[in-house]
C-alpha atoms as a PDB file:
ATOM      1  CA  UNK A   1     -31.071  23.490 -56.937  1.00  0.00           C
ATOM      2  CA  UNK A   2     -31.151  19.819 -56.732  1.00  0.00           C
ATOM      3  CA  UNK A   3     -27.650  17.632 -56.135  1.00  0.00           C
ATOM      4  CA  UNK A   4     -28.038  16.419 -59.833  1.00  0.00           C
ATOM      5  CA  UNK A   5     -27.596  19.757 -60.883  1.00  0.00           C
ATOM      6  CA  UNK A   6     -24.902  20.723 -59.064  1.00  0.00           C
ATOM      7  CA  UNK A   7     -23.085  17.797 -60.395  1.00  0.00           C
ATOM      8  CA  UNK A   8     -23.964  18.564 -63.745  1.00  0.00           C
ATOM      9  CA  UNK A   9     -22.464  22.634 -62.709  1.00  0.00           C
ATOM     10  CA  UNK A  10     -19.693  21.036 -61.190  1.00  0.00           C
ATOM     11  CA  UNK A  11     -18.612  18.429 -64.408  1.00  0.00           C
ATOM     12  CA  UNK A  12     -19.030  21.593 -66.823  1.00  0.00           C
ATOM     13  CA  UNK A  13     -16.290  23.736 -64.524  1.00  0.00           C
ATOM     14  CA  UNK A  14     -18.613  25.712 -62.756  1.00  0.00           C
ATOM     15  CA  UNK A  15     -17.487  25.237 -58.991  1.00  0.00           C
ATOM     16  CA  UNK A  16     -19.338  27.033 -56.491  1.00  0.00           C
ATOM     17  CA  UNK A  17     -17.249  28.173 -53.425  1.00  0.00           C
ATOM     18  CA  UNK A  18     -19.524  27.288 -51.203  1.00  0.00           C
ATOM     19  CA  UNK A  19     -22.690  25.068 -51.056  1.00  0.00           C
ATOM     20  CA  UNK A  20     -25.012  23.574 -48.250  1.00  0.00           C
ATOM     21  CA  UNK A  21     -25.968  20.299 -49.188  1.00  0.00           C
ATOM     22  CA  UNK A  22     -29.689  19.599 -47.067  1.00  0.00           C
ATOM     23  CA  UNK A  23     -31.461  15.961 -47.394  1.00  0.00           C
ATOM     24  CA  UNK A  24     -30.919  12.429 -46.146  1.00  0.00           C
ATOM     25  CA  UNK A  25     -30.692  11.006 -49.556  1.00  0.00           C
ATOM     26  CA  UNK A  26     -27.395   9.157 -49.054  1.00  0.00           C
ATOM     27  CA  UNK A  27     -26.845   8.517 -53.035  1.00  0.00           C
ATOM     28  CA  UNK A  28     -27.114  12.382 -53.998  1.00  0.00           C
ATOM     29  CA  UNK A  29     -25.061  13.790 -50.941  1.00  0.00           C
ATOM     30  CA  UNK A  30     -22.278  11.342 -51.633  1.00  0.00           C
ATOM     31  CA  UNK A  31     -22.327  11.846 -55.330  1.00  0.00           C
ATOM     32  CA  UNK A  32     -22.359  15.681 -54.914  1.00  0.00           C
ATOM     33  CA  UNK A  33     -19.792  15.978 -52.155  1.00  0.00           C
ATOM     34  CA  UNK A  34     -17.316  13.518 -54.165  1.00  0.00           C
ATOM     35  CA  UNK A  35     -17.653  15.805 -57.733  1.00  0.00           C
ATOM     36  CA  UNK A  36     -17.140  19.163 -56.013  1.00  0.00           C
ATOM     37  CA  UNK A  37     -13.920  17.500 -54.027  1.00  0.00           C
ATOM     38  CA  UNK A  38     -12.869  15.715 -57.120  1.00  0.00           C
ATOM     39  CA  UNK A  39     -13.035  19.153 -59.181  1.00  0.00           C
ATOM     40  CA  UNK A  40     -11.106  20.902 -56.548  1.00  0.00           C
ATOM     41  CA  UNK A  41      -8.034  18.381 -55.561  1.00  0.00           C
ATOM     42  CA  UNK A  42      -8.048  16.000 -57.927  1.00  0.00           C
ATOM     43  CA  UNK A  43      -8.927  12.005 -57.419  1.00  0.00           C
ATOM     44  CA  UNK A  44      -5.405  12.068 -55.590  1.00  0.00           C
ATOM     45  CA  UNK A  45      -4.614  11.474 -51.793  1.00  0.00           C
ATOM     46  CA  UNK A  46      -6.478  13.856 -49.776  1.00  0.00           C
ATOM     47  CA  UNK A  47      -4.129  16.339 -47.685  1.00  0.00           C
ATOM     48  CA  UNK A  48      -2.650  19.609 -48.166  1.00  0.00           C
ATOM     49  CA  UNK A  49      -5.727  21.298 -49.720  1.00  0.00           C
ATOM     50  CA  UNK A  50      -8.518  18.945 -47.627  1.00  0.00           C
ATOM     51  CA  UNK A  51     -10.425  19.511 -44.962  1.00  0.00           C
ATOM     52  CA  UNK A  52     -12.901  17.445 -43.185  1.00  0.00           C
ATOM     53  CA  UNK A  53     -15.212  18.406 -40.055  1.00  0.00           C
ATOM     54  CA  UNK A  54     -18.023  17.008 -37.994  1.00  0.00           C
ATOM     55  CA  UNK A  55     -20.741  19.204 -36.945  1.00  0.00           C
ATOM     56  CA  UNK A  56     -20.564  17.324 -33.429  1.00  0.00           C
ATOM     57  CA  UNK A  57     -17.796  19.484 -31.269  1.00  0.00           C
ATOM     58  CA  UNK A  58     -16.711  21.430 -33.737  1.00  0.00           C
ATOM     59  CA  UNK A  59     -16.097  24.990 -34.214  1.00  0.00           C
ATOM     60  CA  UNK A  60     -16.366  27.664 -36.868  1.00  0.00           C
ATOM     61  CA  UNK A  61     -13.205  29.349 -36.002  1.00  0.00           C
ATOM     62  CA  UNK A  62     -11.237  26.046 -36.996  1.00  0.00           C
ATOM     63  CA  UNK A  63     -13.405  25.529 -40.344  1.00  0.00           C
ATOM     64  CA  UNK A  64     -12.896  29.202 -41.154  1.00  0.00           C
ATOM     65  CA  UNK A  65      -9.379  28.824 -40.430  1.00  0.00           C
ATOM     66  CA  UNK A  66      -9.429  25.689 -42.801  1.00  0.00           C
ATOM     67  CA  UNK A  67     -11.459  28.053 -45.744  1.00  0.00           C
ATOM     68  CA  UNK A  68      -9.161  31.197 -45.208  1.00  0.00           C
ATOM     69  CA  UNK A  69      -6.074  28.974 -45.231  1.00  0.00           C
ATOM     70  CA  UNK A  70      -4.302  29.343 -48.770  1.00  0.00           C
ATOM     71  CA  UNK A  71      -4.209  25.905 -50.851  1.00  0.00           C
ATOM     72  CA  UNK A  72      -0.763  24.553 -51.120  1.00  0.00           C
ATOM     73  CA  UNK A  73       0.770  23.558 -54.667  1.00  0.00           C
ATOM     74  CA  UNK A  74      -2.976  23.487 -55.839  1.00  0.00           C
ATOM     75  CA  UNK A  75      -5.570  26.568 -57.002  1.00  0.00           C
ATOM     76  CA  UNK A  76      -8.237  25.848 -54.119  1.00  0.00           C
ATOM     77  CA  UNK A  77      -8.475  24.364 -50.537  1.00  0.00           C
ATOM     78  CA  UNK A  78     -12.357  22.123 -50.523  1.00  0.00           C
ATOM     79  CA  UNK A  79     -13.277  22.095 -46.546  1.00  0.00           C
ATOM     80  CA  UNK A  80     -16.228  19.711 -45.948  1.00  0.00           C
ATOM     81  CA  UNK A  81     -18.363  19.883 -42.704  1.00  0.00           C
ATOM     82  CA  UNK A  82     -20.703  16.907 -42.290  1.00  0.00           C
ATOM     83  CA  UNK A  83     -23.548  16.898 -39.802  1.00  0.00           C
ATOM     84  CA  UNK A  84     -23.761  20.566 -39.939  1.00  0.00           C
ATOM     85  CA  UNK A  85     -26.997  20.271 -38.327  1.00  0.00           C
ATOM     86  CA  UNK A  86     -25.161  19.173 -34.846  1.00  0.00           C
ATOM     87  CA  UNK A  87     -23.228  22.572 -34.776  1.00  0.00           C
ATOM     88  CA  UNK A  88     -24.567  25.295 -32.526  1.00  0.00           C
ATOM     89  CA  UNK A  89     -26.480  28.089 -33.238  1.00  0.00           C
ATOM     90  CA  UNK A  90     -23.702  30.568 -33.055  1.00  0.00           C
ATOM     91  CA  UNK A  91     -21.140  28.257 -34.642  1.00  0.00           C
ATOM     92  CA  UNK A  92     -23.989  28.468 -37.525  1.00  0.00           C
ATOM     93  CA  UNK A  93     -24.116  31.984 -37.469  1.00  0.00           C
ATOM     94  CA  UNK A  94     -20.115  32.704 -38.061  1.00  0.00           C
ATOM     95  CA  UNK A  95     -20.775  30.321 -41.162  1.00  0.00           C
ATOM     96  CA  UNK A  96     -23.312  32.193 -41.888  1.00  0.00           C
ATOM     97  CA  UNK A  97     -21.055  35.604 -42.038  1.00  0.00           C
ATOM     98  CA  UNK A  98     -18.476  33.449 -43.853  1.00  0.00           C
ATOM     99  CA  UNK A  99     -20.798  32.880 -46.928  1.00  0.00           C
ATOM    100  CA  UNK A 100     -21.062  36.363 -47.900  1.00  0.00           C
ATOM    101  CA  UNK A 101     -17.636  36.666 -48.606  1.00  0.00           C
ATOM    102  CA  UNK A 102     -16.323  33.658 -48.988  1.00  0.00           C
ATOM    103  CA  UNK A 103     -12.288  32.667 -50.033  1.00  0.00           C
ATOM    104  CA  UNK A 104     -12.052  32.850 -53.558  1.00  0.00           C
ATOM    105  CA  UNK A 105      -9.129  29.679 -53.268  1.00  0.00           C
ATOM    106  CA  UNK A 106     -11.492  27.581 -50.882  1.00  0.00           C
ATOM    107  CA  UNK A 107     -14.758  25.501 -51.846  1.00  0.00           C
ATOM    108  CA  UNK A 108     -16.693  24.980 -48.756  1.00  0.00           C
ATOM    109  CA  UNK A 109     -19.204  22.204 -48.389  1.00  0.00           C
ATOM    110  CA  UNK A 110     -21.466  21.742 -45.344  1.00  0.00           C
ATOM    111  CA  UNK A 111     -23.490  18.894 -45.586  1.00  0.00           C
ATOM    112  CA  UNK A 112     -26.475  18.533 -43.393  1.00  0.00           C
ATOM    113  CA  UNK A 113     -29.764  15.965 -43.518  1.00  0.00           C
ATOM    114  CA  UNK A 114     -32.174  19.050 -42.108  1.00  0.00           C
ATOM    115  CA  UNK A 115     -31.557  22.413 -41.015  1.00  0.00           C
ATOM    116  CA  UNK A 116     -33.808  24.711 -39.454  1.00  0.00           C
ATOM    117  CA  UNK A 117     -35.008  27.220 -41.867  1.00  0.00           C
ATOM    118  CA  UNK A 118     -34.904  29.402 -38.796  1.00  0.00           C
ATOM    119  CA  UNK A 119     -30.994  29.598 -38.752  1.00  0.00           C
ATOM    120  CA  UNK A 120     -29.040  33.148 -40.342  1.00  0.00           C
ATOM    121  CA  UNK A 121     -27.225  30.102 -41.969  1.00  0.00           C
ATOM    122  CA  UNK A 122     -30.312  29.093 -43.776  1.00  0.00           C
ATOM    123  CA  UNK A 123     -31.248  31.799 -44.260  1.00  0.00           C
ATOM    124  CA  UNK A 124     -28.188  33.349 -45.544  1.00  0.00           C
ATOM    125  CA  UNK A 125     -27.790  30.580 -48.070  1.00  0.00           C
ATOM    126  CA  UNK A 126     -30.839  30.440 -49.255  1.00  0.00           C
ATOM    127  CA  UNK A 127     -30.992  33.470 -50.596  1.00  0.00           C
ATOM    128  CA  UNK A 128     -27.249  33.376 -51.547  1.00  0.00           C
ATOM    129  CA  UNK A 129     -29.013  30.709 -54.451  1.00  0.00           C
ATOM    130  CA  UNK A 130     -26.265  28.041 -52.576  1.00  0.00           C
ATOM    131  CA  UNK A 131     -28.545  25.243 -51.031  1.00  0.00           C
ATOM    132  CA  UNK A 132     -28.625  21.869 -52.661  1.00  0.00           C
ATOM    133  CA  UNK A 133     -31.284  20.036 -52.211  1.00  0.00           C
ATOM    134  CA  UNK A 134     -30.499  16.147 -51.773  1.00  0.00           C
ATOM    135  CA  UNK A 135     -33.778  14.759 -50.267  1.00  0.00           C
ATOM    136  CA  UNK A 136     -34.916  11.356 -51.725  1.00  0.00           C
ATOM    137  CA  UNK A 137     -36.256  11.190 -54.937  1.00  0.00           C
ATOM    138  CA  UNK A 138     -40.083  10.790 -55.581  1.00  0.00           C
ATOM    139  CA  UNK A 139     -40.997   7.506 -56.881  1.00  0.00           C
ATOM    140  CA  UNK A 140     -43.029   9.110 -59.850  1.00  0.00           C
ATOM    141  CA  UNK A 141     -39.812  10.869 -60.745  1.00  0.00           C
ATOM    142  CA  UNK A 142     -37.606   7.678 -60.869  1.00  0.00           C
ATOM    143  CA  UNK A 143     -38.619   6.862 -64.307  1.00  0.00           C
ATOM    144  CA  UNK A 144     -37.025   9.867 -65.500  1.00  0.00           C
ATOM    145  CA  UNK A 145     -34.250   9.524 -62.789  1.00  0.00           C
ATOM    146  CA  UNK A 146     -33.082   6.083 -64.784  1.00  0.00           C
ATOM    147  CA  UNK A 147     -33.372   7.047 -68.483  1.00  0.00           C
ATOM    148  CA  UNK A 148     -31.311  10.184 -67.427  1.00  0.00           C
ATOM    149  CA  UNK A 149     -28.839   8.408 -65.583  1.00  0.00           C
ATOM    150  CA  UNK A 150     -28.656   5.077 -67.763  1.00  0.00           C
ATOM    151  CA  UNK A 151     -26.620   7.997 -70.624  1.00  0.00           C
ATOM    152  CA  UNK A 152     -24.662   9.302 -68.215  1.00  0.00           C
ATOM    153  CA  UNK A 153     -22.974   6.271 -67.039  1.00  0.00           C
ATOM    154  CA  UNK A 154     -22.938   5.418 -71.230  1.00  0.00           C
ATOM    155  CA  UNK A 155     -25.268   2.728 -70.824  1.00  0.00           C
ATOM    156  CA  UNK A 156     -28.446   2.429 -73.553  1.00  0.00           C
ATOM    157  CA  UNK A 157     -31.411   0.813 -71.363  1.00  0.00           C
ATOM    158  CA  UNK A 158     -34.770   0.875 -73.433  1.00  0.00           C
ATOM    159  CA  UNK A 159     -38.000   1.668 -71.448  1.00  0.00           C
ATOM    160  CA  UNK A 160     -39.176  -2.004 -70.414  1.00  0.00           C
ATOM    161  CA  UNK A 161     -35.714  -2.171 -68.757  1.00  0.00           C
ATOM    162  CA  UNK A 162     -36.092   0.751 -67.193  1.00  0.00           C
ATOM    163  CA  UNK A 163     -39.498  -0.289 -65.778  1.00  0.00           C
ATOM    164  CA  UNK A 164     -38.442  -3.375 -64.750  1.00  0.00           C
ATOM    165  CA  UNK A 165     -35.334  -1.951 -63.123  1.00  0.00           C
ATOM    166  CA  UNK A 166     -37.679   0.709 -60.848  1.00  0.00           C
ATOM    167  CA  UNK A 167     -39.756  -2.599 -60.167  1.00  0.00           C
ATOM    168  CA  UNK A 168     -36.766  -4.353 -58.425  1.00  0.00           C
ATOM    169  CA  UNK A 169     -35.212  -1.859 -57.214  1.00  0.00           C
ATOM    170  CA  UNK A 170     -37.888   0.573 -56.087  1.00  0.00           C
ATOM    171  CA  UNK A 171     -36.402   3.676 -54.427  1.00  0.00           C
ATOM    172  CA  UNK A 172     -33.533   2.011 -53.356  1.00  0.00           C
ATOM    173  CA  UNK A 173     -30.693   4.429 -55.916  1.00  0.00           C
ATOM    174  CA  UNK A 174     -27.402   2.843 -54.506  1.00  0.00           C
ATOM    175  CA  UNK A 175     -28.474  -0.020 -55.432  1.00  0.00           C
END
């Protein structure tokens, strides 16, 4: 599934509880990451029912801790491990383990730009139906990326606009 997707999942109430967000595409990882938190704690303060790892020295036993933790004064707990990637092999494989049964009150995100196919945790997710992909878009796609988008954000952009928008702008989506 692609990050737009999710989003779309997400926006309609369908919140996975876990996902494994894969791709270097800064605009979709950001946008997907920030609907899943926002549809499990709100647009308030982060806190009681947030979590937030790096890959880099961290552990699964404190991010399982985190996703097996029950949410306070909320429904669900959203844990969020960027740079997944950096974790070890057997830190990746107790994630791995985690996603087959995951916490029915915790969303778990792990967010990484590439993981190895090779992993259980790819593996595992992959055929769990739970990675996202959020690699860059193609630039014969971005035509269609900017008439779907221009709606969304209630803006009416005819075609010439469009094209000349892609023309500035190229690839460049944050922009």
């Amino acid at each position: 599934m692609h990050a737009q997707q999710l989003i779309i999942d997400v926006e309609a109430g369908r919140i996975p509880l876990g996902a494994v967000i894969v791709g270097d595409e800064s605009f979709f990882v950001g946008r997907a990451v920030a609907a899943l938190r926002r549809a499990v704690v709100g647009d308030g303060p982060s806190g009681w029912n947030e979590d937030i790892f790096e890959g880099k020295g961290g552990s699964a036993s404190r991010i399982l801790d985190a996703a097996l933790t029950l949410p306070m004064m909320g429904a669900q707990r959203f844990v969020l491990v960027r740079d997944l990637e950096a974790l070890a092999t057997a830190e990746l494989d107790k994630l791995a383990d985690y996603l087959e049964a995951p916490s029915p009150s915790s969303c778990v995100v792990l967010v990484a730009e590439k993981l190895d196919g090779r992993t259980r945790l790819a593996k595992r997710a992959a055929k769990l139906g739970l990675v996202v992909d959020a690699a860059p878009i193609r630039p014969g796609d971005l035509r269609g990326f900017v008439s779907a988008e221009a709606p969304r954000r209630r803006i009416k952009i005819a075609p010439d606009a469009a094209a000349a928008l892609i023309d500035a702008l190229g690839s460049d989506l944050p922009a």
